[in-house]
PDB file of N, CA and C in Angstrom:
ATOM      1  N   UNK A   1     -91.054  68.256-111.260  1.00  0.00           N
ATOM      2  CA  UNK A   1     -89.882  68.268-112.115  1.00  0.00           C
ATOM      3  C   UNK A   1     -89.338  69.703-112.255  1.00  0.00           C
ATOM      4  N   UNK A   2     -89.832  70.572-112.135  1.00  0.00           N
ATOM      5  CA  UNK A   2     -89.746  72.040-112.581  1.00  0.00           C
ATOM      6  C   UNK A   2     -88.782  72.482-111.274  1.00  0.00           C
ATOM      7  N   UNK A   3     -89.602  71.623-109.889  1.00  0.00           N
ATOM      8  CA  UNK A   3     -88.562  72.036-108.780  1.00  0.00           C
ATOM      9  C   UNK A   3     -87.286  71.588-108.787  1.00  0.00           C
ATOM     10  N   UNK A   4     -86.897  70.485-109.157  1.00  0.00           N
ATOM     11  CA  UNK A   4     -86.152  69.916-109.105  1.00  0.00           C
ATOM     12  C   UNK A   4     -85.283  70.607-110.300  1.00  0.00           C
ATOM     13  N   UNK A   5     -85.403  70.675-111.453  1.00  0.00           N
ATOM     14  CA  UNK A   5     -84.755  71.815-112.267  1.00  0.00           C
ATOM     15  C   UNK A   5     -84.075  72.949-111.831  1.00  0.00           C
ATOM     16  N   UNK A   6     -84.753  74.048-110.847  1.00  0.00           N
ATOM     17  CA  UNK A   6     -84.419  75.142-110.607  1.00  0.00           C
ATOM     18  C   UNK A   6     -83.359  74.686-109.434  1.00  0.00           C
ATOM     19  N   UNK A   7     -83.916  73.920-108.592  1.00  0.00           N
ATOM     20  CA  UNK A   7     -82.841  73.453-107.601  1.00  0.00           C
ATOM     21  C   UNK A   7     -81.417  72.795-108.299  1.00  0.00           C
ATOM     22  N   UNK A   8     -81.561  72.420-109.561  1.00  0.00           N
ATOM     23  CA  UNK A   8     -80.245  71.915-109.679  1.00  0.00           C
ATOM     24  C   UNK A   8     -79.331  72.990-110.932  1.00  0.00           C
ATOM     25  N   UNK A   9     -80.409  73.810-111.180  1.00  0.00           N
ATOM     26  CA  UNK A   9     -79.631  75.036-112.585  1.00  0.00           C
ATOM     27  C   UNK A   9     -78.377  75.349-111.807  1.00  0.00           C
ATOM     28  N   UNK A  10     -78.159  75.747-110.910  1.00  0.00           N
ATOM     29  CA  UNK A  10     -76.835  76.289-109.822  1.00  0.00           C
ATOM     30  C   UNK A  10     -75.285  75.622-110.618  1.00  0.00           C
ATOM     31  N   UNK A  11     -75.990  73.948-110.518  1.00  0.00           N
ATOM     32  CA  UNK A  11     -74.735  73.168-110.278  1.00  0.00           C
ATOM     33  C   UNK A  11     -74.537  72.968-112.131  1.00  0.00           C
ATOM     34  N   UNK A  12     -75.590  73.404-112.611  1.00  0.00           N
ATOM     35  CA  UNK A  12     -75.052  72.557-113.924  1.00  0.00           C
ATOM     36  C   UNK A  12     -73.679  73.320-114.827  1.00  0.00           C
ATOM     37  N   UNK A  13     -73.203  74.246-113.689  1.00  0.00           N
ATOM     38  CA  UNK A  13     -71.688  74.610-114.285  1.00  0.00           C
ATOM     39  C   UNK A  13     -70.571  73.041-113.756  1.00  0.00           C
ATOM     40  N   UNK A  14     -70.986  72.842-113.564  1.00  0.00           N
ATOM     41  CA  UNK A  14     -69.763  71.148-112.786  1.00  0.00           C
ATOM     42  C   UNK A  14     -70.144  70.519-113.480  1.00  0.00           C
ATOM     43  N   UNK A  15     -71.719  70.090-114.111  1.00  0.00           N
ATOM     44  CA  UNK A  15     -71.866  68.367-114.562  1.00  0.00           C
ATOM     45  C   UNK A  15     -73.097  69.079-115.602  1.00  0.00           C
ATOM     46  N   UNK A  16     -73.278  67.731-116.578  1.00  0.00           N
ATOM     47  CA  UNK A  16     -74.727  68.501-117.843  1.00  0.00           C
ATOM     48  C   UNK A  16     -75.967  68.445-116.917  1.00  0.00           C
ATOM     49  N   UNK A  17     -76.991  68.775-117.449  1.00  0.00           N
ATOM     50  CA  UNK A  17     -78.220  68.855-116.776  1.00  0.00           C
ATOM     51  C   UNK A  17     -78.460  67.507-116.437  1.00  0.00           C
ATOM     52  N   UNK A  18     -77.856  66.628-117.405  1.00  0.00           N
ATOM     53  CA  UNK A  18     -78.342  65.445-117.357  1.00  0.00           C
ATOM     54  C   UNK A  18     -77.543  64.045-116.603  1.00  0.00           C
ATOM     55  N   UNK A  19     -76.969  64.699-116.429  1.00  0.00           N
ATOM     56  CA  UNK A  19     -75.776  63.982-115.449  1.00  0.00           C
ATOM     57  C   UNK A  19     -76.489  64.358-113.949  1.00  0.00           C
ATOM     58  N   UNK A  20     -76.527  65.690-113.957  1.00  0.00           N
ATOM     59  CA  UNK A  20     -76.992  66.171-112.615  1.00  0.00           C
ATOM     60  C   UNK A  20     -78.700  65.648-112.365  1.00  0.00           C
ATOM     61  N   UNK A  21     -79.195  65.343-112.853  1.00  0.00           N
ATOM     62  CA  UNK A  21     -80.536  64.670-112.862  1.00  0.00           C
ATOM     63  C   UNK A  21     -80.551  62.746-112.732  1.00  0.00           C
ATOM     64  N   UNK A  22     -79.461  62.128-113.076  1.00  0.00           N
ATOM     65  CA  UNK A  22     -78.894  60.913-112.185  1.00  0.00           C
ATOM     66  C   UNK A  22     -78.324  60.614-111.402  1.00  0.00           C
ATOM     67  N   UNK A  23     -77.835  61.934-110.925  1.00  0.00           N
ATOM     68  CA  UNK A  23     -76.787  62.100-109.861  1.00  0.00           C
ATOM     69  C   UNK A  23     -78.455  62.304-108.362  1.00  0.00           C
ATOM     70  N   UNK A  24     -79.200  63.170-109.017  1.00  0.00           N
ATOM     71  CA  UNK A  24     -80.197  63.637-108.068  1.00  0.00           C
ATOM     72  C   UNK A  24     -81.433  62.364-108.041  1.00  0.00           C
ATOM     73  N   UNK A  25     -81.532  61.292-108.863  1.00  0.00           N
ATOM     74  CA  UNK A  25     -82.388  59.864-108.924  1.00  0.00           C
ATOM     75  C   UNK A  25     -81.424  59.283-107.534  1.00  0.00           C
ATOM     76  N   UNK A  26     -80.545  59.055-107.691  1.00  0.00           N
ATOM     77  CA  UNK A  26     -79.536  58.222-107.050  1.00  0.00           C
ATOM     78  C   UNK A  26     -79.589  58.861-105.689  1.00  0.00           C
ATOM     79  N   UNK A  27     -79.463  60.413-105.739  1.00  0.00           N
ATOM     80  CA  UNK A  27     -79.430  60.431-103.770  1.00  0.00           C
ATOM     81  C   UNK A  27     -80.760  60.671-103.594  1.00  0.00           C
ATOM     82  N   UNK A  28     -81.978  60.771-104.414  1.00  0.00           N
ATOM     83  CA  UNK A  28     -83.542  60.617-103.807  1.00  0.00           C
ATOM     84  C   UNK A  28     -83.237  58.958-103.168  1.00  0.00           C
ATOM     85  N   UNK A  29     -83.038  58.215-104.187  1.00  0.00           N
ATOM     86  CA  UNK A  29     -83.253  56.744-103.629  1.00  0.00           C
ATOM     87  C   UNK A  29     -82.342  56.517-101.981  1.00  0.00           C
ATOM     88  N   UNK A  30     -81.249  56.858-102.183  1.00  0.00           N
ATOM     89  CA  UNK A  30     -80.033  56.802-100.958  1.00  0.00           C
ATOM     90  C   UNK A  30     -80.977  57.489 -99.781  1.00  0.00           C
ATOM     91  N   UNK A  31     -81.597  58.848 -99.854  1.00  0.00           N
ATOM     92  CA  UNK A  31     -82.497  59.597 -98.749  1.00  0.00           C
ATOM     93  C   UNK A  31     -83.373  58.579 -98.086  1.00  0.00           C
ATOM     94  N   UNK A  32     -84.115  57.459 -99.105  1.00  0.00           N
ATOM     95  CA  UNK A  32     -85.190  56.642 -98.625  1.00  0.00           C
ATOM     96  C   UNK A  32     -84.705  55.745 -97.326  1.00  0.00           C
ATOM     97  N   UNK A  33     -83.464  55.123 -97.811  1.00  0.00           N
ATOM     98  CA  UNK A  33     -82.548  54.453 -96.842  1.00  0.00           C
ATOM     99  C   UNK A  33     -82.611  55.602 -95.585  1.00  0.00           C
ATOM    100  N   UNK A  34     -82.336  56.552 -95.747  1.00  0.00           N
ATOM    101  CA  UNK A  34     -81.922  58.068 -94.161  1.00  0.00           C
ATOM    102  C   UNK A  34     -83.439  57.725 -93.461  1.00  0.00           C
ATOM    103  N   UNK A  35     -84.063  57.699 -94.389  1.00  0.00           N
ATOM    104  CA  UNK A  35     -85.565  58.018 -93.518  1.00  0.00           C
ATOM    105  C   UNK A  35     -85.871  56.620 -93.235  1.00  0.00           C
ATOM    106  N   UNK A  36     -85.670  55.762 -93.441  1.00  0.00           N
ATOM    107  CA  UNK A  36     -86.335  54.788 -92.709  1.00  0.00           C
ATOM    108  C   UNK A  36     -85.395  54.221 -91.701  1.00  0.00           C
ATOM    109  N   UNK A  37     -84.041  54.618 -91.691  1.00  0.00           N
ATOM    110  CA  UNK A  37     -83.559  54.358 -90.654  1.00  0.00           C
ATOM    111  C   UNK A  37     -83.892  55.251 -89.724  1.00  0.00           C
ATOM    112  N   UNK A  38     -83.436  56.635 -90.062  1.00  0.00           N
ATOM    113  CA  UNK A  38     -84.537  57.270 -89.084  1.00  0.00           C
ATOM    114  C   UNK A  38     -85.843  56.967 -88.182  1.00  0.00           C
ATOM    115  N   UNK A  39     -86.613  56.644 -88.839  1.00  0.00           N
ATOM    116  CA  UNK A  39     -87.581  56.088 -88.291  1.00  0.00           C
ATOM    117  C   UNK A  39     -87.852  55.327 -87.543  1.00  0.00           C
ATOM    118  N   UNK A  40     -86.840  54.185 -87.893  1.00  0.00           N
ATOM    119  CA  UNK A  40     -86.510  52.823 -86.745  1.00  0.00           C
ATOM    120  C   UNK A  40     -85.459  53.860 -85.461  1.00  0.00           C
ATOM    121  N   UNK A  41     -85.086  54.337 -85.578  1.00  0.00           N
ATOM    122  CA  UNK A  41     -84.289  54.777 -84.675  1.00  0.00           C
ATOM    123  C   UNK A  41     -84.686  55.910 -83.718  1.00  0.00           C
ATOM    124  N   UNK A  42     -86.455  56.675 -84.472  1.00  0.00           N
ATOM    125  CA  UNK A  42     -87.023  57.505 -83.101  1.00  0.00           C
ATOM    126  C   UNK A  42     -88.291  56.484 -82.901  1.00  0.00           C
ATOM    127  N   UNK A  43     -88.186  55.261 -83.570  1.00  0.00           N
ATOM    128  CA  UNK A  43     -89.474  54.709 -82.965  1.00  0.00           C
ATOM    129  C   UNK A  43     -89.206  53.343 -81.967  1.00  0.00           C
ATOM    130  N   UNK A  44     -87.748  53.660 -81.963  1.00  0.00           N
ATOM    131  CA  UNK A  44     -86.982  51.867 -80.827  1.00  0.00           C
ATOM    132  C   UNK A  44     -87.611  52.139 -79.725  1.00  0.00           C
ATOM    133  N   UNK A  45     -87.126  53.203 -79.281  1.00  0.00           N
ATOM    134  CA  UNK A  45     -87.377  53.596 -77.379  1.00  0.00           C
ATOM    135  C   UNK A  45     -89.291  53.657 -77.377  1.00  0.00           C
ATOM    136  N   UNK A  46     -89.755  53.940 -78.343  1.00  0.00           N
ATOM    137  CA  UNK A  46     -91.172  54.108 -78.199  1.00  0.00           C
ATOM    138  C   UNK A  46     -91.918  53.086 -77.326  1.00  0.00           C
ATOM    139  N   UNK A  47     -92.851  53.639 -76.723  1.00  0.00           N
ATOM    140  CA  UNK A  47     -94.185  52.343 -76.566  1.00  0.00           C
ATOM    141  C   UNK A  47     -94.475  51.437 -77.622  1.00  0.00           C
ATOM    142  N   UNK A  48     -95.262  50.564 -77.211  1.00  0.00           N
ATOM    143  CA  UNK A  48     -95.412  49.547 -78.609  1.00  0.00           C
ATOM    144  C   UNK A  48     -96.661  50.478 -78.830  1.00  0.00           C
ATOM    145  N   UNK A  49     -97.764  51.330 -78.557  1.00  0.00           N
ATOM    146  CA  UNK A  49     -98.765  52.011 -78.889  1.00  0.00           C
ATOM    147  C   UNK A  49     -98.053  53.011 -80.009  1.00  0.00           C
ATOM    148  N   UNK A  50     -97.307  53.687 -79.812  1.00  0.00           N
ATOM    149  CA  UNK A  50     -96.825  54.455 -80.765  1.00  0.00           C
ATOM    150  C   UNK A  50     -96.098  53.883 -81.848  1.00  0.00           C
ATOM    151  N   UNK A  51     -95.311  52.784 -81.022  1.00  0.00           N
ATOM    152  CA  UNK A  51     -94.471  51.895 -82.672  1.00  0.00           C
ATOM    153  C   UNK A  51     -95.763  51.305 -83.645  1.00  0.00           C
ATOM    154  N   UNK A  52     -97.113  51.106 -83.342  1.00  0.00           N
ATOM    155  CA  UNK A  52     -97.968  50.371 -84.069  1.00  0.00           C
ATOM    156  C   UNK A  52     -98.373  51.614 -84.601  1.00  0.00           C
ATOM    157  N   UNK A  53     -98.307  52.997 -84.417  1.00  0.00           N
ATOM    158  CA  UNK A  53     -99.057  53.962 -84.976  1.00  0.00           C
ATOM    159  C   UNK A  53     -98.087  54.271 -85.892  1.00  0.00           C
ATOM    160  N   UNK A  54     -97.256  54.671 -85.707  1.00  0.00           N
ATOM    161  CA  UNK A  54     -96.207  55.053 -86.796  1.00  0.00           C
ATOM    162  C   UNK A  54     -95.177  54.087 -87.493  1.00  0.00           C
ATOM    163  N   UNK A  55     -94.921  52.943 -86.940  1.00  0.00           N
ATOM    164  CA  UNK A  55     -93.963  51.722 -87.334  1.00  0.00           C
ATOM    165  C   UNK A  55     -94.251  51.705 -88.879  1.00  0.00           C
ATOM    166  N   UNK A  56     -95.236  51.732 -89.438  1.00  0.00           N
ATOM    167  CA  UNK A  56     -95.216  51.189 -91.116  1.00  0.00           C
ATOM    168  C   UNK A  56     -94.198  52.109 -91.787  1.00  0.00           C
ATOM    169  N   UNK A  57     -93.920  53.635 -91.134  1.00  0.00           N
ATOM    170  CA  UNK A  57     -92.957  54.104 -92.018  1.00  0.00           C
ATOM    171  C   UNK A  57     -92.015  53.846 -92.299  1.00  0.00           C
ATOM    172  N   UNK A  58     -90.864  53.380 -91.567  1.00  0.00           N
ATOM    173  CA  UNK A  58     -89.748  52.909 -91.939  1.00  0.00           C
ATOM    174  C   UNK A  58     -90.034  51.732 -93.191  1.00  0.00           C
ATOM    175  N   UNK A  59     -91.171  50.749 -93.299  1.00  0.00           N
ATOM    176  CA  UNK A  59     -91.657  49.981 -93.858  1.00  0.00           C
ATOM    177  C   UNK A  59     -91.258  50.755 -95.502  1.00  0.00           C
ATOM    178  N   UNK A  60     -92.419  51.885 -95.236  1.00  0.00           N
ATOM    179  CA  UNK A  60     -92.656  52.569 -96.616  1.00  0.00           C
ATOM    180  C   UNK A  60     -91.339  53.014 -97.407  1.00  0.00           C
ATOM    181  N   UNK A  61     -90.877  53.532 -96.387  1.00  0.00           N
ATOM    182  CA  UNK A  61     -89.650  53.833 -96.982  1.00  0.00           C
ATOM    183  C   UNK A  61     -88.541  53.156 -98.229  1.00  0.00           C
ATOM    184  N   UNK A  62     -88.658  51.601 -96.898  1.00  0.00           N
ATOM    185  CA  UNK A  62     -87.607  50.793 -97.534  1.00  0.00           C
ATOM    186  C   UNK A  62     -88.279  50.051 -98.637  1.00  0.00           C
ATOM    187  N   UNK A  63     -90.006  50.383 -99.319  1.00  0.00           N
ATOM    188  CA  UNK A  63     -90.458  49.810-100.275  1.00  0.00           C
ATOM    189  C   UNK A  63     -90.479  50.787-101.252  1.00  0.00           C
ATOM    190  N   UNK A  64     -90.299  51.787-101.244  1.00  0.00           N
ATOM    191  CA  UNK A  64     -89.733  53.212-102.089  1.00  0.00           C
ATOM    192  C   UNK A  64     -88.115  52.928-103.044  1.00  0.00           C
ATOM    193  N   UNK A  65     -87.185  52.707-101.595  1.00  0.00           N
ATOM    194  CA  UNK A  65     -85.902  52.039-101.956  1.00  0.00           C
ATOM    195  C   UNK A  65     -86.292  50.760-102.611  1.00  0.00           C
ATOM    196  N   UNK A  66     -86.483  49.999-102.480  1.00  0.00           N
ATOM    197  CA  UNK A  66     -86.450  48.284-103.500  1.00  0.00           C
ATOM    198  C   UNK A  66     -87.404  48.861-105.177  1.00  0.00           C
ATOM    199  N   UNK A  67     -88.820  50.127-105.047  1.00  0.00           N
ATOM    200  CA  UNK A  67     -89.032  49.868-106.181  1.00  0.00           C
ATOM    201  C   UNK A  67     -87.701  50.617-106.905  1.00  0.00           C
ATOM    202  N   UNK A  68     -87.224  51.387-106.089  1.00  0.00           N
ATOM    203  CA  UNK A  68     -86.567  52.216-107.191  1.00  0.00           C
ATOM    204  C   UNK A  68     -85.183  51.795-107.640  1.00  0.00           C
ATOM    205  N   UNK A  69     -84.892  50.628-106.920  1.00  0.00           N
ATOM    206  CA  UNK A  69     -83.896  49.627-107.275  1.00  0.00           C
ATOM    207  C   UNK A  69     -84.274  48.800-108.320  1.00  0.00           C
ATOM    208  N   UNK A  70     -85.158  48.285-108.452  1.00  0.00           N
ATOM    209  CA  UNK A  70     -86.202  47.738-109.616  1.00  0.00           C
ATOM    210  C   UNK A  70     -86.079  48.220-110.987  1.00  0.00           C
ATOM    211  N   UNK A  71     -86.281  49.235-110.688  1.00  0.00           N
ATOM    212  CA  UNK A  71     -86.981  50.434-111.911  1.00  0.00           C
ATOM    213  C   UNK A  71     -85.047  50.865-112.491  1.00  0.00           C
ATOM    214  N   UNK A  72     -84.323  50.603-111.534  1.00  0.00           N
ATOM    215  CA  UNK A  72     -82.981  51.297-112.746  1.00  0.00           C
ATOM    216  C   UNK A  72     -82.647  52.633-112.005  1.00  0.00           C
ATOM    217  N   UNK A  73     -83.281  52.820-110.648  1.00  0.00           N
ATOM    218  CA  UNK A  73     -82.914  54.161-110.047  1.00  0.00           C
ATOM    219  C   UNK A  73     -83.210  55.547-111.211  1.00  0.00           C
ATOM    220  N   UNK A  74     -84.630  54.968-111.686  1.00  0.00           N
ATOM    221  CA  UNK A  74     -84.789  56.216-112.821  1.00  0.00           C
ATOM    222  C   UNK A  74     -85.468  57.537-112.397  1.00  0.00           C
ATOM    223  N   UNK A  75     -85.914  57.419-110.854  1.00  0.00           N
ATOM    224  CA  UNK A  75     -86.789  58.415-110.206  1.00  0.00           C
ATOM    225  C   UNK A  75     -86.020  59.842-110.536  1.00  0.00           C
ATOM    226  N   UNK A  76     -86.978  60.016-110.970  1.00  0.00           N
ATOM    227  CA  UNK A  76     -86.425  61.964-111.122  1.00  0.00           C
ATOM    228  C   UNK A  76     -85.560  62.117-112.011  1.00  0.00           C
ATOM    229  N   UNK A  77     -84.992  61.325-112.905  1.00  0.00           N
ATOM    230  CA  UNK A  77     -83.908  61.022-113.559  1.00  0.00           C
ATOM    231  C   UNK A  77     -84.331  61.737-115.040  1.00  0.00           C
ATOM    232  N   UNK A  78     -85.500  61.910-115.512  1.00  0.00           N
ATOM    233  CA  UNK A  78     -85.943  61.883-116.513  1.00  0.00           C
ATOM    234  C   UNK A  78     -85.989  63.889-116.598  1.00  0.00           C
TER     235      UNK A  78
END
């Protein structure tokens, strides 16, 4: 939390701290979506040996995205 603070002190001349701390829940969750498409997309061309070694990530990802759809998109929010 402390990182995430210092990374966002910059901006809190545009929006309150606390605006900018739902603004930053909302694109953690949106990132989860980047990376697991990502993932599907350097693991297509793969062998199936390597898609079975690494394939669950895209998995993880998109179960990151649904809890935090769940939860109210409150990650980091607090």
């Amino acid at each position: 939390m402390r990182l995430r603070s210092v990374y966002l002190e910059p901006w809190t001349r545009f929006a309150t701290g606390s605006e900018l701390r739902g603004l930053f829940a909302k694109g953690y969750l949106l990132g989860t979506v980047c990376r697991a498409m990502s993932w599907n997309h350097i693991l297509a061309p793969q062998l199936p040996p390597v898609r079975a070694e690494y394939g669950r990530n895209a998995q993880v990802w998109l179960e990151i995205f649904r809890e935090g759809l769940e939860s109210g998109v409150r990650l980091g929010a607090s």
